[in-house]
PDB file of N, CA and C in Angstrom:
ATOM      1  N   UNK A   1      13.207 -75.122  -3.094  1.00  0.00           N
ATOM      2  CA  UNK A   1      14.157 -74.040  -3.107  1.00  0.00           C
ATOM      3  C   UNK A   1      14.523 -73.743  -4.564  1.00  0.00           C
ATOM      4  N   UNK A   2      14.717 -72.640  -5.180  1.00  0.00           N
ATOM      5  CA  UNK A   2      15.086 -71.945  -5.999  1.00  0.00           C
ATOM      6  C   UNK A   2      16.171 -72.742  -6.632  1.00  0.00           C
ATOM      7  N   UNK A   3      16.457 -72.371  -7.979  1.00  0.00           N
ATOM      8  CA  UNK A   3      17.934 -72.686  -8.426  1.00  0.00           C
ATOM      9  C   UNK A   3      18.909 -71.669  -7.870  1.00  0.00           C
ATOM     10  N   UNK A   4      18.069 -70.230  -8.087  1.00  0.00           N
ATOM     11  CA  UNK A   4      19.704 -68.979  -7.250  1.00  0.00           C
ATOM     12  C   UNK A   4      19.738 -69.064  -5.970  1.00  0.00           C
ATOM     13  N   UNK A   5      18.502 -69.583  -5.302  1.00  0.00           N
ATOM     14  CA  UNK A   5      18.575 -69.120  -3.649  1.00  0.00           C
ATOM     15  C   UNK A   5      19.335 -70.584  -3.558  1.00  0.00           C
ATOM     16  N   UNK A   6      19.757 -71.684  -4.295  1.00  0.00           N
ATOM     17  CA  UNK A   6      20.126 -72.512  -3.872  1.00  0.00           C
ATOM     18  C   UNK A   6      22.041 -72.747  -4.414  1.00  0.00           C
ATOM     19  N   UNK A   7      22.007 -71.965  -5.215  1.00  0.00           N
ATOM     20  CA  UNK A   7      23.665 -71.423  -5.375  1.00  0.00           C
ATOM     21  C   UNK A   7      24.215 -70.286  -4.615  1.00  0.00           C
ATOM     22  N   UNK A   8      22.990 -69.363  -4.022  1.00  0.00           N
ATOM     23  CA  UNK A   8      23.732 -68.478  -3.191  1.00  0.00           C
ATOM     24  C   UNK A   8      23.792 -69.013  -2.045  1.00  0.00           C
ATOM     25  N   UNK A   9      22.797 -70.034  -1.398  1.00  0.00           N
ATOM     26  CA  UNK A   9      23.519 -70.544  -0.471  1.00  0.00           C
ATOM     27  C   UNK A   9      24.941 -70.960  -0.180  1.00  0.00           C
ATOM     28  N   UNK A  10      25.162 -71.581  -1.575  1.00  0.00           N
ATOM     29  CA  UNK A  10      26.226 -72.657  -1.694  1.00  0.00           C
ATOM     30  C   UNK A  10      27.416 -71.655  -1.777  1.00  0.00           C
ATOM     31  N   UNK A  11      26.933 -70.154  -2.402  1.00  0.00           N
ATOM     32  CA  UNK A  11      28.366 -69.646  -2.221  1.00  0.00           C
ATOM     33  C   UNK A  11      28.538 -68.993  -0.654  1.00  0.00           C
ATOM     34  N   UNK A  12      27.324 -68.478  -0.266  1.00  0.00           N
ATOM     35  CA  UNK A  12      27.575 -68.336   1.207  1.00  0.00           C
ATOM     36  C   UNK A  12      28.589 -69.536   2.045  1.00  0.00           C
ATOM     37  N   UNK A  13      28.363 -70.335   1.782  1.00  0.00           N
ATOM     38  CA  UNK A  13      28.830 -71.568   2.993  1.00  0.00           C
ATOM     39  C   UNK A  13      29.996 -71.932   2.395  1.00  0.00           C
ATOM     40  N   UNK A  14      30.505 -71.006   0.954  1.00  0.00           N
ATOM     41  CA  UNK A  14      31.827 -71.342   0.600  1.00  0.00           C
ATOM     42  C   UNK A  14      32.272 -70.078   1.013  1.00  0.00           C
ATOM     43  N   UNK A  15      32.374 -68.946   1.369  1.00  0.00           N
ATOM     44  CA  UNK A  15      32.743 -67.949   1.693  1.00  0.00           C
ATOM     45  C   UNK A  15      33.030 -68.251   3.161  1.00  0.00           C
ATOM     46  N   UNK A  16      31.711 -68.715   3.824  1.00  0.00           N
ATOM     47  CA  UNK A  16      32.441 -68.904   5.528  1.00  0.00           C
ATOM     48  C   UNK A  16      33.022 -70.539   5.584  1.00  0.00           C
ATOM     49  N   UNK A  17      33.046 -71.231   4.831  1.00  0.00           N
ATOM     50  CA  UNK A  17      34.516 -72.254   5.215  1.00  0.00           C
ATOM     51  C   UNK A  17      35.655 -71.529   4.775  1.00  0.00           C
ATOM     52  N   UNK A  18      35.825 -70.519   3.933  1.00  0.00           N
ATOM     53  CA  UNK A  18      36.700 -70.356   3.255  1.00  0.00           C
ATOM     54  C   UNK A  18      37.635 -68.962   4.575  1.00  0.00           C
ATOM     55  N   UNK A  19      36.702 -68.135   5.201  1.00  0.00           N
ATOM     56  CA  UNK A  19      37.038 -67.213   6.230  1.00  0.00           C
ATOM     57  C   UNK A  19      37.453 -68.238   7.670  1.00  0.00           C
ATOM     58  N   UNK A  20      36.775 -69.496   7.978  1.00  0.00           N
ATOM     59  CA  UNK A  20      36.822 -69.964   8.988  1.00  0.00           C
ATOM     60  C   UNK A  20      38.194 -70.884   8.358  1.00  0.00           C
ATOM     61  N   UNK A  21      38.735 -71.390   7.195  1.00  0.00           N
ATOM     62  CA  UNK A  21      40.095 -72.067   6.856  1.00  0.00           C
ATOM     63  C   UNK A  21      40.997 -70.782   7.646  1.00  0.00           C
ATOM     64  N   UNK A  22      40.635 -69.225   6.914  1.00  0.00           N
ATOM     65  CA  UNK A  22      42.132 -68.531   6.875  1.00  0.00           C
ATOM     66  C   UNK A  22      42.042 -68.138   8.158  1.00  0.00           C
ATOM     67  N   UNK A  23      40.936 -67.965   9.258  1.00  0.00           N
ATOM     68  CA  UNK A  23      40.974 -67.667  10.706  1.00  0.00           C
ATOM     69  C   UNK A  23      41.913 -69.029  11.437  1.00  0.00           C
ATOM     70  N   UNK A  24      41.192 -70.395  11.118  1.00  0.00           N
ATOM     71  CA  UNK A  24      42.227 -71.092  11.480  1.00  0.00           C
ATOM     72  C   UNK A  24      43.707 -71.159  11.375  1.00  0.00           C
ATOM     73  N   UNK A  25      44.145 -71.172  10.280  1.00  0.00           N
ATOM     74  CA  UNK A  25      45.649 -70.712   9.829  1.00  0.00           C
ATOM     75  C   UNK A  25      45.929 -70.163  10.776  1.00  0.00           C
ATOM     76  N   UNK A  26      45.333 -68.840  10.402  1.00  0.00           N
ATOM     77  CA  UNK A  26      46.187 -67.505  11.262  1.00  0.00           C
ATOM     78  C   UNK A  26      46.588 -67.463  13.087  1.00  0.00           C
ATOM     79  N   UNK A  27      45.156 -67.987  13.526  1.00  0.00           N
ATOM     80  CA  UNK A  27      45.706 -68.692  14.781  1.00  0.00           C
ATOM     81  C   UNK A  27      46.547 -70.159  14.760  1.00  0.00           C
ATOM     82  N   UNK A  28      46.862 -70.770  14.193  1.00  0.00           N
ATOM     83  CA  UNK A  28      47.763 -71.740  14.110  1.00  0.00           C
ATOM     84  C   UNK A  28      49.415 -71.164  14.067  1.00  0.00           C
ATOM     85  N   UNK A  29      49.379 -69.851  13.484  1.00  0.00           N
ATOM     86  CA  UNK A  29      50.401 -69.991  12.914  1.00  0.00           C
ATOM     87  C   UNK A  29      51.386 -68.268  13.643  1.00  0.00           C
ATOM     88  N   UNK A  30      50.196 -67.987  14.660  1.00  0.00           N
ATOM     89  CA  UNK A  30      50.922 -66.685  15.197  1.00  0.00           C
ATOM     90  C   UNK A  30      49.769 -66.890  17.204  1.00  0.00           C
ATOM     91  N   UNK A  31      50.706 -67.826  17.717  1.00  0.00           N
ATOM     92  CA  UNK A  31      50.289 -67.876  19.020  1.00  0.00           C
ATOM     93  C   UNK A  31      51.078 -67.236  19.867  1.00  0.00           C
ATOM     94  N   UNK A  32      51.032 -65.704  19.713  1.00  0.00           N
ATOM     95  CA  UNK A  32      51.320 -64.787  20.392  1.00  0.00           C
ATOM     96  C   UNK A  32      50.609 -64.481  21.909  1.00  0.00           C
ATOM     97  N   UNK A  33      49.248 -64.618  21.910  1.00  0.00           N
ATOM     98  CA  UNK A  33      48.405 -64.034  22.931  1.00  0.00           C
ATOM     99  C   UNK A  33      47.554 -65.369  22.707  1.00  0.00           C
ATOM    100  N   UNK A  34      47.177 -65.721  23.919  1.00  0.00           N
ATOM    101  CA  UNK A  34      46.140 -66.779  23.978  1.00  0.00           C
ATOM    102  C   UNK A  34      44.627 -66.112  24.238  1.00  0.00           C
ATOM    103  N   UNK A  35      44.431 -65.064  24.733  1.00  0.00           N
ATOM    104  CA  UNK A  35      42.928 -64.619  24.585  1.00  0.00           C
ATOM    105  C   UNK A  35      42.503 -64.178  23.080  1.00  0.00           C
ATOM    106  N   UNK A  36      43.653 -64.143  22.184  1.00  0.00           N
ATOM    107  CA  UNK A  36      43.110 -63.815  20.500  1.00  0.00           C
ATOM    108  C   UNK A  36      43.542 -64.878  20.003  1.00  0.00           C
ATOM    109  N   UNK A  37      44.061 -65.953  20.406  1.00  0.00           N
ATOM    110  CA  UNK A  37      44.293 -67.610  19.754  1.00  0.00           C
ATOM    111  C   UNK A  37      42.810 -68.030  20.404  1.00  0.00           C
ATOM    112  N   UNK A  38      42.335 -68.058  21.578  1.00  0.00           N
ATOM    113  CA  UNK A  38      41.275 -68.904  21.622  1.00  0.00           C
ATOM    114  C   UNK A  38      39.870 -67.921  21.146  1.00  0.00           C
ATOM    115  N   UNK A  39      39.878 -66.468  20.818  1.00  0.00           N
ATOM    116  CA  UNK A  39      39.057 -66.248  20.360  1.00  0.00           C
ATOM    117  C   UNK A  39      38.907 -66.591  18.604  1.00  0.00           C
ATOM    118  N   UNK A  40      40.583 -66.608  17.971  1.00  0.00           N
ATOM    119  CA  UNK A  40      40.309 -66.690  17.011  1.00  0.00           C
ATOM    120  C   UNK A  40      39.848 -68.597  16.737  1.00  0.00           C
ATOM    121  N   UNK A  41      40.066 -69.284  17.140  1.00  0.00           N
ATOM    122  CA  UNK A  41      39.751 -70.500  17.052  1.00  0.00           C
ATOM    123  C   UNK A  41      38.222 -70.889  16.833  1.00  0.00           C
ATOM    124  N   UNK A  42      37.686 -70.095  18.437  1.00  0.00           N
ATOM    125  CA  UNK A  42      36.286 -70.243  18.197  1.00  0.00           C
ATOM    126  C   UNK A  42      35.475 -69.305  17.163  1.00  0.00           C
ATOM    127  N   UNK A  43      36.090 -68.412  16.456  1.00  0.00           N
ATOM    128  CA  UNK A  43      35.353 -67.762  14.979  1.00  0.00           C
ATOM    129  C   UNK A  43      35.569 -68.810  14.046  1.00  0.00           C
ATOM    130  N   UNK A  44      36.552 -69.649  14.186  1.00  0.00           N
ATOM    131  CA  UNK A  44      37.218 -70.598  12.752  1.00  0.00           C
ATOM    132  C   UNK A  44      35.950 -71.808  12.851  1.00  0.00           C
ATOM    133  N   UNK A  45      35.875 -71.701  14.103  1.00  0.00           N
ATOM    134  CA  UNK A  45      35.191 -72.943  14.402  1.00  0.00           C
ATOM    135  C   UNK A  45      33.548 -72.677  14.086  1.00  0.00           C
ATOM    136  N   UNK A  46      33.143 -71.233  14.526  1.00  0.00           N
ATOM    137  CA  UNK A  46      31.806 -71.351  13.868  1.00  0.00           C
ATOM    138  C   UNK A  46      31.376 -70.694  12.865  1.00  0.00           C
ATOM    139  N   UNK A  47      32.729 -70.396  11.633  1.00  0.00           N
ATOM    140  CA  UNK A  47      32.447 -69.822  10.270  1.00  0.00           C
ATOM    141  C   UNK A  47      32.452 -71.358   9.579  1.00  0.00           C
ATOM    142  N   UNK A  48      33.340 -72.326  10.023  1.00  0.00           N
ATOM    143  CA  UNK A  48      33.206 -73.771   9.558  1.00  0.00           C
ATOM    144  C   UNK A  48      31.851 -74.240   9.872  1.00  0.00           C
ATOM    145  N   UNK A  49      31.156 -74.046  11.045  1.00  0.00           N
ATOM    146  CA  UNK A  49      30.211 -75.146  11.019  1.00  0.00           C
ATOM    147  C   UNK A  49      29.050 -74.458  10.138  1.00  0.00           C
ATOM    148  N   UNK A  50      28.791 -72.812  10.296  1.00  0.00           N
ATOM    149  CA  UNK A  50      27.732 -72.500   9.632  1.00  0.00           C
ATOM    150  C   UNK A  50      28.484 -72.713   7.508  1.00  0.00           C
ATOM    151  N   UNK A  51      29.187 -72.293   7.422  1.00  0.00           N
ATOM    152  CA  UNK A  51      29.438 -73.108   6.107  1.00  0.00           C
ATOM    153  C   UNK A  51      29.025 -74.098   5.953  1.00  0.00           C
ATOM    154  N   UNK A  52      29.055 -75.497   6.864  1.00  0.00           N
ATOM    155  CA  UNK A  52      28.545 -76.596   6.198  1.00  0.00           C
ATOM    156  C   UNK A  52      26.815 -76.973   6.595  1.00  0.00           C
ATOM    157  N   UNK A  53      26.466 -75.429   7.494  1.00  0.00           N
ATOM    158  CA  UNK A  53      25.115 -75.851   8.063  1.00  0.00           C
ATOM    159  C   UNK A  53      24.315 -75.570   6.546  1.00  0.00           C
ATOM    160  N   UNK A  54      25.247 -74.249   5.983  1.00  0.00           N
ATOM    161  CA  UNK A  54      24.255 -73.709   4.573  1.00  0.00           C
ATOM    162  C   UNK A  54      24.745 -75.214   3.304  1.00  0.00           C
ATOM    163  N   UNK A  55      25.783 -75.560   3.332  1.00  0.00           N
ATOM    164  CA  UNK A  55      25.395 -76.375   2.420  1.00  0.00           C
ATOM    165  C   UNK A  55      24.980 -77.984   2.433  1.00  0.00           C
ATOM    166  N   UNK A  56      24.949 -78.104   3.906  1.00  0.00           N
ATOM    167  CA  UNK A  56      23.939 -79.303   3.863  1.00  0.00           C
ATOM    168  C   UNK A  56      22.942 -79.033   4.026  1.00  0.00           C
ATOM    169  N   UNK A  57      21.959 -78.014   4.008  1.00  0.00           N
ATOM    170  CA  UNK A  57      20.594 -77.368   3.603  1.00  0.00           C
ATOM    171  C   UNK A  57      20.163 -77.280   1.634  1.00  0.00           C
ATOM    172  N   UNK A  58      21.426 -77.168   1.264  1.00  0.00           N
ATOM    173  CA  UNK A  58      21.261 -77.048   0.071  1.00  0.00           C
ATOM    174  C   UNK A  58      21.487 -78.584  -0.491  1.00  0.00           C
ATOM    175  N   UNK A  59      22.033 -79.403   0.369  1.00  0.00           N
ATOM    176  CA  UNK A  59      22.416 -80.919  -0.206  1.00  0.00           C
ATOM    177  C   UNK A  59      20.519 -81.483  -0.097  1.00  0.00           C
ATOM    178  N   UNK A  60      20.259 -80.824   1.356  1.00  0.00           N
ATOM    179  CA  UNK A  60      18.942 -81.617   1.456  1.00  0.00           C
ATOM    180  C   UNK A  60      17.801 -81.204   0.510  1.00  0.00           C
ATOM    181  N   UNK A  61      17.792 -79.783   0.340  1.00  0.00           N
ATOM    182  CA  UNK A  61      16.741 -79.126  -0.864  1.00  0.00           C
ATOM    183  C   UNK A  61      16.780 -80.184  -2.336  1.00  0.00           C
ATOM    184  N   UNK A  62      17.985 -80.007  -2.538  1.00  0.00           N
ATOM    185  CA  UNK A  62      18.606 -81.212  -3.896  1.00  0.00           C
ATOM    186  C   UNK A  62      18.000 -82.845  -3.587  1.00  0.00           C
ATOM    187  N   UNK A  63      17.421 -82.956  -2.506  1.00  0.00           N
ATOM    188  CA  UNK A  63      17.121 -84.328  -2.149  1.00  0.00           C
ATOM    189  C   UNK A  63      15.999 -84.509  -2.848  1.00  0.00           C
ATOM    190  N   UNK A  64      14.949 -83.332  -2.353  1.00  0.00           N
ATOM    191  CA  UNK A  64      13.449 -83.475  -2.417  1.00  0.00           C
ATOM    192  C   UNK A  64      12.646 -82.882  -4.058  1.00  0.00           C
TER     193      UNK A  64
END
């Protein structure tokens, strides 16, 4: 992998932990309606995991 394709990963997967932190918040912190608390949960939940899917792709590229 590249040196840029391997920092733009890294900023990709900091951009969606960083959207999936403030989605979490925001449903934490305004449980008004539970069909937009549990939708927003499950966006928090898979802007977090693909964040860390891109940068443990980039941890493993750095391996080899």
């Amino acid at each position: 992998m590249s040196r840029e394709r391997s920092i733009g990963f890294w900023v990709i997967g900091a951009v969606c932990i960083l959207f999936g932190a403030m989605f979490a918040g925001s449903t934490a912190a305004a449980w008004s309606n539970s069909t937009s608390s549990i939708i927003g949960t499950a966006l928090a939940f898979f802007l977090i995991l693909i964040g860390g899917m891109f940068w443990i792709t980039v941890a493993i590229a750095h391996l080899e």
